[in-house]
N, C-alpha and C. Protein backbone atom coordinates (compact mmCIF):
# COMPACT_ATOMS: atom_id res chain seq x y z
N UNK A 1 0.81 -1.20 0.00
CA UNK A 1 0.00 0.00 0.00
C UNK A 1 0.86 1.26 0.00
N UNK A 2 1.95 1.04 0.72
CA UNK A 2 2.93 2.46 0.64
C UNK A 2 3.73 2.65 -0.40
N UNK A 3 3.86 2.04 -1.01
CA UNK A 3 4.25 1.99 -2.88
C UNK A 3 3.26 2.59 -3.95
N UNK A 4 2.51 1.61 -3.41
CA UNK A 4 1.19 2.63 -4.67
C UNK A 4 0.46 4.54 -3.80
N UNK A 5 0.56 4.60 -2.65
CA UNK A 5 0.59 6.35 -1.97
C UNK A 5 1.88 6.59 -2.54
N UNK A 6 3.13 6.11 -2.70
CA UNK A 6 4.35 6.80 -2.22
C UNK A 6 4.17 6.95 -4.23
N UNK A 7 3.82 6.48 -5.22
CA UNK A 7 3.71 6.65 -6.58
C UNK A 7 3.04 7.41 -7.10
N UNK A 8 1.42 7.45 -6.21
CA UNK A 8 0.67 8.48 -6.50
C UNK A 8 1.15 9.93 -6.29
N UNK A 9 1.91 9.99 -4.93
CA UNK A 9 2.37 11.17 -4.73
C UNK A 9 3.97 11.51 -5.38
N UNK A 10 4.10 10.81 -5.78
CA UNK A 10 5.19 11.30 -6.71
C UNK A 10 4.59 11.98 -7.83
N UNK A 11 3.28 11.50 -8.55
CA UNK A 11 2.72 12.13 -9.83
C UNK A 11 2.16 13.27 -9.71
N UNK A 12 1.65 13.56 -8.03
CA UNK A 12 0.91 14.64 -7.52
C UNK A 12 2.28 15.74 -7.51
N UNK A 13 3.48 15.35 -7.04
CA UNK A 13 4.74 16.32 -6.57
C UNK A 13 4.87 16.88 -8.65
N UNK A 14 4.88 16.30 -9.49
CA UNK A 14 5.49 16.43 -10.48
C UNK A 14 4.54 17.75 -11.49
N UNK A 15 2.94 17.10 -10.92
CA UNK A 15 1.84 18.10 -11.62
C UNK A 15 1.88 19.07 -10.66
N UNK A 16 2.08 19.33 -9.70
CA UNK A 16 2.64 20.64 -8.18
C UNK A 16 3.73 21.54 -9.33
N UNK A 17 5.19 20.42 -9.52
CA UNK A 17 6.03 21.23 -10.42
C UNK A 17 5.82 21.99 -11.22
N UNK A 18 5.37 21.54 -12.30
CA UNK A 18 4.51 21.82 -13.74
C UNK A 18 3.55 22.88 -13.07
N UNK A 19 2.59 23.20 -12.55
CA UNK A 19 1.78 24.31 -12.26
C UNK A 19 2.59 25.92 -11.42
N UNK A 20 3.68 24.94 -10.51
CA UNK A 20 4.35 26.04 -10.14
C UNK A 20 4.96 26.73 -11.24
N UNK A 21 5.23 26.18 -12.12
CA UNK A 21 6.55 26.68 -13.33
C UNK A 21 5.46 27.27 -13.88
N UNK A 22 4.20 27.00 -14.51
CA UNK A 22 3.68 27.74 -15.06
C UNK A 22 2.53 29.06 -14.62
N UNK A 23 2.23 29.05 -12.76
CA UNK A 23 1.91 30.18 -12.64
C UNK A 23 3.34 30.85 -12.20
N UNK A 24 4.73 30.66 -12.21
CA UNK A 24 5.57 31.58 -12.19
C UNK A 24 5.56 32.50 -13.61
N UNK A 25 5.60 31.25 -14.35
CA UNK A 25 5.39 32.10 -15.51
C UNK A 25 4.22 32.70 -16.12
N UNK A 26 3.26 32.39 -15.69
CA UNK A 26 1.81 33.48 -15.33
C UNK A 26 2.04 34.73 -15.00
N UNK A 27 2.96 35.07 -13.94
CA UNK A 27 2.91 36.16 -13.25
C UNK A 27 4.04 36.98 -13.61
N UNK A 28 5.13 36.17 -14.19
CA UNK A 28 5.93 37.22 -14.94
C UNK A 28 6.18 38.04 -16.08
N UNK A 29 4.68 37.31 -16.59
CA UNK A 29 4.20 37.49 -18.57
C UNK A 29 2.96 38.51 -17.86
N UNK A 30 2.43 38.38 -17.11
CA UNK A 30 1.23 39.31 -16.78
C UNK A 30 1.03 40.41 -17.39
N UNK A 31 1.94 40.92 -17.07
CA UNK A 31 2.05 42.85 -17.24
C UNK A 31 2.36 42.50 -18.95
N UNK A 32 3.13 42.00 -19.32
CA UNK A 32 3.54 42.45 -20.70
C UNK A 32 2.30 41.57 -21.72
N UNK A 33 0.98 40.90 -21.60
CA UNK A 33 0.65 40.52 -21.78
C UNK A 33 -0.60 40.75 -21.75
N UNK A 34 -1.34 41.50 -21.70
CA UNK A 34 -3.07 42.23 -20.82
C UNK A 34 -3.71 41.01 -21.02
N UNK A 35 -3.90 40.03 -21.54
CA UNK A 35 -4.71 39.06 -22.20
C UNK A 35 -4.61 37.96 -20.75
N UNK A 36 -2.85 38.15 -20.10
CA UNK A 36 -3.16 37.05 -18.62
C UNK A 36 -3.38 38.06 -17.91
N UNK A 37 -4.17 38.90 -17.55
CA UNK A 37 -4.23 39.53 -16.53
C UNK A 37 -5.73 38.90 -15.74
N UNK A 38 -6.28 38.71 -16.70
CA UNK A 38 -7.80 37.61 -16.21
C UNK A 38 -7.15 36.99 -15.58
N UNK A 39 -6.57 35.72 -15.92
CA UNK A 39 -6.08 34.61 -15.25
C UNK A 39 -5.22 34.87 -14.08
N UNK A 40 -4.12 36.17 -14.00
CA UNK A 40 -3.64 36.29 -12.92
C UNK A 40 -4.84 37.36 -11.62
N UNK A 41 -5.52 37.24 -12.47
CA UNK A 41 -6.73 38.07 -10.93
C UNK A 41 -7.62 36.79 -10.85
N UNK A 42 -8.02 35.82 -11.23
CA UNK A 42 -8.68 34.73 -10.74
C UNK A 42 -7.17 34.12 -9.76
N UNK A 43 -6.33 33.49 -10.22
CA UNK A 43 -5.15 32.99 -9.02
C UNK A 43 -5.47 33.61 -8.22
N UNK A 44 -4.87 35.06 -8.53
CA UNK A 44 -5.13 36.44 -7.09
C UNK A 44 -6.37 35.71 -5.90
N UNK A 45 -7.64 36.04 -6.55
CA UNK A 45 -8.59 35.44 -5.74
C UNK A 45 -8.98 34.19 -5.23
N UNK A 46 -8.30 33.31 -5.77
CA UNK A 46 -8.25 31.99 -5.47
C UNK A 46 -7.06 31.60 -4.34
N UNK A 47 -6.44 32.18 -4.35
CA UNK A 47 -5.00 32.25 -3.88
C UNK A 47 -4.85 31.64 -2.57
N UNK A 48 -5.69 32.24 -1.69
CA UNK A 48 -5.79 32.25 -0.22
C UNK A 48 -6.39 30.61 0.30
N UNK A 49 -7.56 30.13 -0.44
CA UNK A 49 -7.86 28.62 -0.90
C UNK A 49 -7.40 28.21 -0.92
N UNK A 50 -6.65 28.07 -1.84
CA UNK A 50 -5.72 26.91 -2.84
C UNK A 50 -4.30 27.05 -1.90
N UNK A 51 -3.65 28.00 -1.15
CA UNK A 51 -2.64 28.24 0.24
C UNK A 51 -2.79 27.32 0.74
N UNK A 52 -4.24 27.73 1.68
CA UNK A 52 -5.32 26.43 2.75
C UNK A 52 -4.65 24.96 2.55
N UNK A 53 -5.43 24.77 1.35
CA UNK A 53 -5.37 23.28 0.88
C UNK A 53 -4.10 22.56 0.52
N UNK A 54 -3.01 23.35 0.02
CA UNK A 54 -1.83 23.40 -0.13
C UNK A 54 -0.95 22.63 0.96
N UNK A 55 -1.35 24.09 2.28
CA UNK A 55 -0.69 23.95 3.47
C UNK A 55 -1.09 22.11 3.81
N UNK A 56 -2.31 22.47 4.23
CA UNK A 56 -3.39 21.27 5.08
C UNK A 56 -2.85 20.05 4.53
N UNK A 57 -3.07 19.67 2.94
CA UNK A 57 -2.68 18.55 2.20
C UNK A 57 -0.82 17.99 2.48
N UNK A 58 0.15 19.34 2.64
CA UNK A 58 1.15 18.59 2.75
C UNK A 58 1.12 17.96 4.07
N UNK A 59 0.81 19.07 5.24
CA UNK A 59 0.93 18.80 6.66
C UNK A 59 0.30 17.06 6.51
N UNK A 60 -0.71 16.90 6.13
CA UNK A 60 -1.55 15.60 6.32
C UNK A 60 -0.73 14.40 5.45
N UNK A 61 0.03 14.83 4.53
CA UNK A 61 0.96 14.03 3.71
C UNK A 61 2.25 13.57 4.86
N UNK A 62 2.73 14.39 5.18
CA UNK A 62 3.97 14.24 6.40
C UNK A 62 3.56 13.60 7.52
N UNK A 63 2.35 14.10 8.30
CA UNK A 63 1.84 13.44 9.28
C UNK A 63 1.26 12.02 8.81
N UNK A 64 1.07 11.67 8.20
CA UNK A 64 0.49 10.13 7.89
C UNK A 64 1.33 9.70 7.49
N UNK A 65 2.65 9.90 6.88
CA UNK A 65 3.88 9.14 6.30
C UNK A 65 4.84 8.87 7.84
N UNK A 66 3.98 9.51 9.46
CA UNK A 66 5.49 9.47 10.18
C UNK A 66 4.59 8.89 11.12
N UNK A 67 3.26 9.04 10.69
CA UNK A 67 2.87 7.86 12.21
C UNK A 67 1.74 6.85 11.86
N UNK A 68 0.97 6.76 10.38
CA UNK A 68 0.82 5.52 10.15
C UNK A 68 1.49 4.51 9.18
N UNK A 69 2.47 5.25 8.62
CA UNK A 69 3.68 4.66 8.03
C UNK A 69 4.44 4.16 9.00
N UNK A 70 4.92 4.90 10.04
CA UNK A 70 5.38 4.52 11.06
C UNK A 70 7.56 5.01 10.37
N UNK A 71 7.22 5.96 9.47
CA UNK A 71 8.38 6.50 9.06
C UNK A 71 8.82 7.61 9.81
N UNK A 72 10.10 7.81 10.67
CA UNK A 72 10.56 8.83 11.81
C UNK A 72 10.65 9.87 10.65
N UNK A 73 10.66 11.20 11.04
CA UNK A 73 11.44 12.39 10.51
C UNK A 73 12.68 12.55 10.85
N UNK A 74 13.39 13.28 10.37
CA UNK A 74 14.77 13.38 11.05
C UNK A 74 14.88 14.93 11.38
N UNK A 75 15.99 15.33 12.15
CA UNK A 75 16.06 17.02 12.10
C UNK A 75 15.71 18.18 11.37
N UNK A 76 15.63 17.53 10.04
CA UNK A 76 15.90 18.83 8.91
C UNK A 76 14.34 18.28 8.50
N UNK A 77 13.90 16.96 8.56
CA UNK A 77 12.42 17.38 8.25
C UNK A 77 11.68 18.39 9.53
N UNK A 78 12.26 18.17 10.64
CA UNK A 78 11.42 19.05 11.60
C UNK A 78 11.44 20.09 11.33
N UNK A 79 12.44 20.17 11.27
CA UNK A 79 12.55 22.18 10.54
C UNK A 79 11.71 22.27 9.21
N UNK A 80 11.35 21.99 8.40
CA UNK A 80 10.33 22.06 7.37
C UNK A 80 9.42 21.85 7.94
N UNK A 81 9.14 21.14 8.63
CA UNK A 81 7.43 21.54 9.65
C UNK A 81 7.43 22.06 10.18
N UNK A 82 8.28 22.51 10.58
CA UNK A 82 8.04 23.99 12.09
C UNK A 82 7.42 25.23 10.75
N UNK A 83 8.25 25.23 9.32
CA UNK A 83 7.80 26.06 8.51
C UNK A 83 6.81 26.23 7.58
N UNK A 84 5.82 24.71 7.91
CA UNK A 84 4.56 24.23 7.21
C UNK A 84 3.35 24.34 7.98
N UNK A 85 3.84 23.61 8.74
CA UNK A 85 2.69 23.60 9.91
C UNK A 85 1.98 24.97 10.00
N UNK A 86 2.66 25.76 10.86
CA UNK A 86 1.60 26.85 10.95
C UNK A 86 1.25 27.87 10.16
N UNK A 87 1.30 27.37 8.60
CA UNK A 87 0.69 28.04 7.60
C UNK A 87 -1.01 27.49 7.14
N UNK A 88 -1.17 26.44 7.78
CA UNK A 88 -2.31 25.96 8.20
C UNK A 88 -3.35 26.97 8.87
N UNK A 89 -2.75 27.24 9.76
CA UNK A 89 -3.50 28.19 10.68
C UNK A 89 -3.28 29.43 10.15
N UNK A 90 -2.68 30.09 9.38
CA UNK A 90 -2.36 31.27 9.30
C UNK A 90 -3.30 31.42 7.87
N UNK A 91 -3.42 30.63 6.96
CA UNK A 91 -4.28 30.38 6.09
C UNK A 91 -5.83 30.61 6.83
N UNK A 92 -6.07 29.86 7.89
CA UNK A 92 -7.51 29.51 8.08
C UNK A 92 -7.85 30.89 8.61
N UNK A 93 -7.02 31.66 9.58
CA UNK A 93 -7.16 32.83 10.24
C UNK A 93 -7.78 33.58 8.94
N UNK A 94 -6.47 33.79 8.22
CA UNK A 94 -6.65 34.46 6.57
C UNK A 94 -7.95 34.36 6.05
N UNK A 95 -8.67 33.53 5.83
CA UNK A 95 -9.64 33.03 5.18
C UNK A 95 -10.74 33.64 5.95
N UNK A 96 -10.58 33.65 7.25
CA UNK A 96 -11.85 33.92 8.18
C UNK A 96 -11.88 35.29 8.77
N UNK A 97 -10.87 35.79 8.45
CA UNK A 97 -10.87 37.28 8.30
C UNK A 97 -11.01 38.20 7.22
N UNK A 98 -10.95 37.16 6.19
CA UNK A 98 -10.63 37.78 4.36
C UNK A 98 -9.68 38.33 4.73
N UNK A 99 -8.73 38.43 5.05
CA UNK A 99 -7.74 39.14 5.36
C UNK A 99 -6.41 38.81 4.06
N UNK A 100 -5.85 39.41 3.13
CA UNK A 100 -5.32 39.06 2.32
C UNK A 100 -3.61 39.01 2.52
N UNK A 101 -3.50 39.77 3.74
CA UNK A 101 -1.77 40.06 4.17
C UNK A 101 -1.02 39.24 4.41
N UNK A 102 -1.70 37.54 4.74
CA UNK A 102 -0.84 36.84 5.17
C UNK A 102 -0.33 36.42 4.06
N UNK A 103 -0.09 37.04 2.80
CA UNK A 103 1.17 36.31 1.94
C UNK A 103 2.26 36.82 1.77
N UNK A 104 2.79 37.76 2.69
CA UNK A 104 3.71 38.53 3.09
C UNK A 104 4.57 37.38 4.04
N UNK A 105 3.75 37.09 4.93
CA UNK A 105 4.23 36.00 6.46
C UNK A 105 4.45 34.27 5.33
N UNK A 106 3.22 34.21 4.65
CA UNK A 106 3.52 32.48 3.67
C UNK A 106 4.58 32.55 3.42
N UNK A 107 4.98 33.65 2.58
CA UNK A 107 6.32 33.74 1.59
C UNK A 107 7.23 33.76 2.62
N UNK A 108 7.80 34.21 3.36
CA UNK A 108 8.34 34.09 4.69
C UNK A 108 8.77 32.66 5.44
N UNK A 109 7.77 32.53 5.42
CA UNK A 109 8.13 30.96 6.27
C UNK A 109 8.24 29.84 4.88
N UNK A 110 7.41 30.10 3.34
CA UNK A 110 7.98 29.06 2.66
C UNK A 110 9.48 29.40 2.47
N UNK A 111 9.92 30.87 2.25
CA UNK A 111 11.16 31.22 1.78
C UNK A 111 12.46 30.07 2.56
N UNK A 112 12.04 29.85 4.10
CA UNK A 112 13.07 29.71 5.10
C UNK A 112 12.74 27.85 4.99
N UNK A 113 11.15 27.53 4.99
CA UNK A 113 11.35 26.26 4.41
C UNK A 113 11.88 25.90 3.38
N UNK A 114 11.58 26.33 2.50
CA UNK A 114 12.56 26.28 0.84
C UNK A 114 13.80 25.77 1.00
N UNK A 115 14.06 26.63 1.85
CA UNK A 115 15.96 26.39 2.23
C UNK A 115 16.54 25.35 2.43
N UNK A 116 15.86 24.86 3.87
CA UNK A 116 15.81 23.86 4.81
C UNK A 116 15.56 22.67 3.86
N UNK A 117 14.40 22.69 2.85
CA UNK A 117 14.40 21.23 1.89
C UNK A 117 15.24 21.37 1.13
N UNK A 118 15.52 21.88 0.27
CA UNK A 118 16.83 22.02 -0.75
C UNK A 118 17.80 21.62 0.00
N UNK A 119 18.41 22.16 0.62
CA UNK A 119 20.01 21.79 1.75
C UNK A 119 19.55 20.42 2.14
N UNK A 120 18.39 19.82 2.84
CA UNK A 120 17.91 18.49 3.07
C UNK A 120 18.46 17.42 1.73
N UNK A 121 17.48 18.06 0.58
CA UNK A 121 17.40 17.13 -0.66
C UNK A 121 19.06 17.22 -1.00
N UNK A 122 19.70 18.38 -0.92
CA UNK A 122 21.06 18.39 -1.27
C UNK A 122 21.83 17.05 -0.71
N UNK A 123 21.74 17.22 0.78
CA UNK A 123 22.43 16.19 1.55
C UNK A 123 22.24 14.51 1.13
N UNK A 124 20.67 14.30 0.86
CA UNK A 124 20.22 13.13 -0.01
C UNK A 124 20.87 12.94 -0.94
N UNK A 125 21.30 13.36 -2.12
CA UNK A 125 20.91 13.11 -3.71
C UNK A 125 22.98 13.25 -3.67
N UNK A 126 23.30 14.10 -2.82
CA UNK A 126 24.99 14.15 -2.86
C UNK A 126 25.49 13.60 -1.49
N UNK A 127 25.35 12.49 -1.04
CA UNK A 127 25.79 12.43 0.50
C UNK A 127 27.31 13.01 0.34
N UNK A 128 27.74 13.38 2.09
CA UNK A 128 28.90 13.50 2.31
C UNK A 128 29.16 12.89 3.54
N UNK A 129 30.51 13.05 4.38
CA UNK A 129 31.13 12.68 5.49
C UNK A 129 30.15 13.68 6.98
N UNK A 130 30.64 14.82 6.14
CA UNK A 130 29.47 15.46 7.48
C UNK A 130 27.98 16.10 7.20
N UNK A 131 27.52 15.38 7.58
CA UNK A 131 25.91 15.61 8.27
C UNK A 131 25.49 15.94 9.12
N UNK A 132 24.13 16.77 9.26
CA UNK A 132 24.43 17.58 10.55
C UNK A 132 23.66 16.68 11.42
N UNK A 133 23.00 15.52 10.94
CA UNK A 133 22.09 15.12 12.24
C UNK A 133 22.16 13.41 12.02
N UNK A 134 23.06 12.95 12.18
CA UNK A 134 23.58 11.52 11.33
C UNK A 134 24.48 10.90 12.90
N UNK A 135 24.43 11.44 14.33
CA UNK A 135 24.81 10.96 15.43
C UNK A 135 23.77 9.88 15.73
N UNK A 136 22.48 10.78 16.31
CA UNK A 136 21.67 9.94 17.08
C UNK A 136 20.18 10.03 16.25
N UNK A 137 19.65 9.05 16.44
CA UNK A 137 18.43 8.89 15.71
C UNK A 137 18.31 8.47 14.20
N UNK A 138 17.46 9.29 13.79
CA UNK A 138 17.40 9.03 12.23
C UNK A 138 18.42 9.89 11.24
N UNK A 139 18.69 9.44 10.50
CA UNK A 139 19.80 10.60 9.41
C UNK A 139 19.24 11.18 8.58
N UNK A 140 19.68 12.24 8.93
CA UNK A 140 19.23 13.20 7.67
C UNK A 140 19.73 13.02 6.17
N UNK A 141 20.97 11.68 6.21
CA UNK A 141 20.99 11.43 4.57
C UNK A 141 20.44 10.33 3.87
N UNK A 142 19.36 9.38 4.81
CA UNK A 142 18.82 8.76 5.01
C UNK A 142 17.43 8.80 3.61
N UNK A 143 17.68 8.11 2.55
CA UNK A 143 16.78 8.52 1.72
C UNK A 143 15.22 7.13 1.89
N UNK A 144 14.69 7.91 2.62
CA UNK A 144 13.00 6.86 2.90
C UNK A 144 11.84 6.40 2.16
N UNK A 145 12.31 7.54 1.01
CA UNK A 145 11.36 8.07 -0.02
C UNK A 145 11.99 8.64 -1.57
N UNK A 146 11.80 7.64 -2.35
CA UNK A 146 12.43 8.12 -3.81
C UNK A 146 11.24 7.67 -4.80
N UNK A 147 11.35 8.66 -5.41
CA UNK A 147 9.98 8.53 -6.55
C UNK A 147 10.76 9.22 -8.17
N UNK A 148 10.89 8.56 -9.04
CA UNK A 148 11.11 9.18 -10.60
C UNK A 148 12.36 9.55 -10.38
N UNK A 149 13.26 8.78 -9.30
CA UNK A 149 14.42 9.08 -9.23
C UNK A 149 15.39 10.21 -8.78
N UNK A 150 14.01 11.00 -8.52
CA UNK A 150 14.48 12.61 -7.99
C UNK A 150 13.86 13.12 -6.57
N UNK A 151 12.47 12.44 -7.02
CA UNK A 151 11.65 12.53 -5.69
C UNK A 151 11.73 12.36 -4.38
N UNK A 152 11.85 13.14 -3.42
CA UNK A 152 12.33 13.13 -1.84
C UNK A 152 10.84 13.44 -0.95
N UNK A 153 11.20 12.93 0.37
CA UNK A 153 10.78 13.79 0.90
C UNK A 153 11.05 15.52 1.31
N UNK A 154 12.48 15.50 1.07
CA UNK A 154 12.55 16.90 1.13
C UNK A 154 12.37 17.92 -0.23
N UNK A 155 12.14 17.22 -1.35
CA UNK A 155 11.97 17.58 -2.27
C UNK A 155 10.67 17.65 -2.82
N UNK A 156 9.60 16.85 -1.94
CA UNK A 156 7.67 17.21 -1.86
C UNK A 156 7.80 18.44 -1.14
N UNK A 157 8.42 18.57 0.01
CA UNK A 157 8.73 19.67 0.94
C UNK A 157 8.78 20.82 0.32
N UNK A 158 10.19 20.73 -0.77
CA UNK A 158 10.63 22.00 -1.48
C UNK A 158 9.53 22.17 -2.35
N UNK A 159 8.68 21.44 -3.32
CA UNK A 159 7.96 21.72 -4.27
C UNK A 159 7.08 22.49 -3.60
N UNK A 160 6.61 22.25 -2.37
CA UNK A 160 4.98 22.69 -1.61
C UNK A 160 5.00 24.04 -1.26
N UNK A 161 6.76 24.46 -1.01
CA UNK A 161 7.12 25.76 -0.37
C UNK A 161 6.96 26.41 -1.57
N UNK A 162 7.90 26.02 -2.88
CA UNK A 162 8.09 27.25 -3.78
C UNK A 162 6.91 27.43 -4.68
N UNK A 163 5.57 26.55 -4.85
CA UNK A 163 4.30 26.91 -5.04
C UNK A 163 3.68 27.56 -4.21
N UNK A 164 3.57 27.42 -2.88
CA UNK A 164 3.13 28.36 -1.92
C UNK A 164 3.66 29.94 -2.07
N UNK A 165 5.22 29.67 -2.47
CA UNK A 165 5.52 31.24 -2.77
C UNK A 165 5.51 32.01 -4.11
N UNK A 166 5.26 31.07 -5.05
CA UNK A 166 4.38 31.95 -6.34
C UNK A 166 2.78 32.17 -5.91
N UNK A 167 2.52 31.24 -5.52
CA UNK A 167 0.93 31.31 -5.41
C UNK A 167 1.06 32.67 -4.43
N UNK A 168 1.56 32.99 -3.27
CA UNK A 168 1.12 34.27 -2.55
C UNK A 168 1.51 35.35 -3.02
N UNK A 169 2.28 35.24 -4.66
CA UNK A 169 2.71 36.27 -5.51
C UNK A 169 1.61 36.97 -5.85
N UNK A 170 0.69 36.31 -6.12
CA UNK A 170 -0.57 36.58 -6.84
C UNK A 170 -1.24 37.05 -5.86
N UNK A 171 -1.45 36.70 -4.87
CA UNK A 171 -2.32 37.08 -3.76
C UNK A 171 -1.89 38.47 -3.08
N UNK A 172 -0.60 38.53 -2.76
CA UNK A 172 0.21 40.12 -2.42
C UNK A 172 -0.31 40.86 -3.51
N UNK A 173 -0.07 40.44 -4.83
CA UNK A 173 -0.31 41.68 -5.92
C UNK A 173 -1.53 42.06 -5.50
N UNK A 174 -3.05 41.11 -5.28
CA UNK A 174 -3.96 41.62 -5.37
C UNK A 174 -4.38 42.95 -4.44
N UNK A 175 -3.66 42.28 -3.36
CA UNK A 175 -3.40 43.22 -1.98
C UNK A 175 -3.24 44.60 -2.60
N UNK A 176 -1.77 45.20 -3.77
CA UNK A 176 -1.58 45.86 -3.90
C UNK A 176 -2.26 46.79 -4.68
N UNK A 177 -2.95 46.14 -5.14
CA UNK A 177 -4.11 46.62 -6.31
C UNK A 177 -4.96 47.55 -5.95
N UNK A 178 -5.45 46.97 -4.72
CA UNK A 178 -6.41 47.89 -4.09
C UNK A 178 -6.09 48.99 -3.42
């Protein structure tokens, strides 16, 4: 059963890719383009949603891969949840306030998660001699999860952050609009 989740979500991480690449490039053709400006004010308004579900869906992806998988995290995944997790809540606040500012704070905490998975996936995909969390417990070069050969867990991680931070591209602009 954790072969056919761990496959599905590899196809889910890859169509994540593909949409990030193309509302980056949504939003950088915008202006020179009047024709996406529809499409980048529907994102805009959708934005704060699709955050929500974003956030919620990875958190629930991580949490069910570490305790009914029964797969540990290691250090450097904690630190990507300390920077996932409470975009959950900061979304729902968002939502229930209409409040549009929190993609100032998303971008923020995906920026610093971003990091944290990349340097993670780095340590995976290139091991070396030193690791920072390879004493006690689980290792951080410890690969648990490979999908299409590229696929990590810290690399679902990184995809979730740097869609989260185009997607609140759209959502800040709208902010600014008004």
């Amino acid at each position: 059963m954790l072969e056919t989740v761990n496959y599905i979500l590899g196809l889910k991480v890859i169509a994540l890719q593909i949409v990030t690449l193309a509302l980056l490039g949504l939003y950088l053709l915008k202006d020179r383009f009047p024709d996406l400006r529809e499409a980048a004010g529907f994102v805009g308004r959708w934005g704060l949603w699709v955050g929500f579900f974003t956030a919620l869906g990875a958190s629930a992806v991580s949490l069910v891969h570490s305790t009914i998988f029964n797969l540990p995290p290691c250090p450097l995944c904690w630190w990507q949840r300390i920077f996932l997790y409470p975009q959950v809540f900061l979304f729902a606040l968002a939502l229930w306030k209409r409040d549009r500012g929190i993609a100032d704070y998303s971008i923020l905490l995906s920026v610093l998660g971003l990091g944290f998975a990349l340097y993670h996936h780095a340590l995976q995909m290139f091991p070396s001699s030193f690791a920072p969390c390879s004493a006690e417990g689980v290792s951080c070069v410890q690969i648990l999860y490979l999908e299409f050969g590229y696929i990590t867990y810290p690399l679902m991680a990184a995809s979730a952050f740097a869609f989260l931070i185009v997607l609140m591209l759209f959502v800040r602009t709208r902010v600014v609009q008004f």
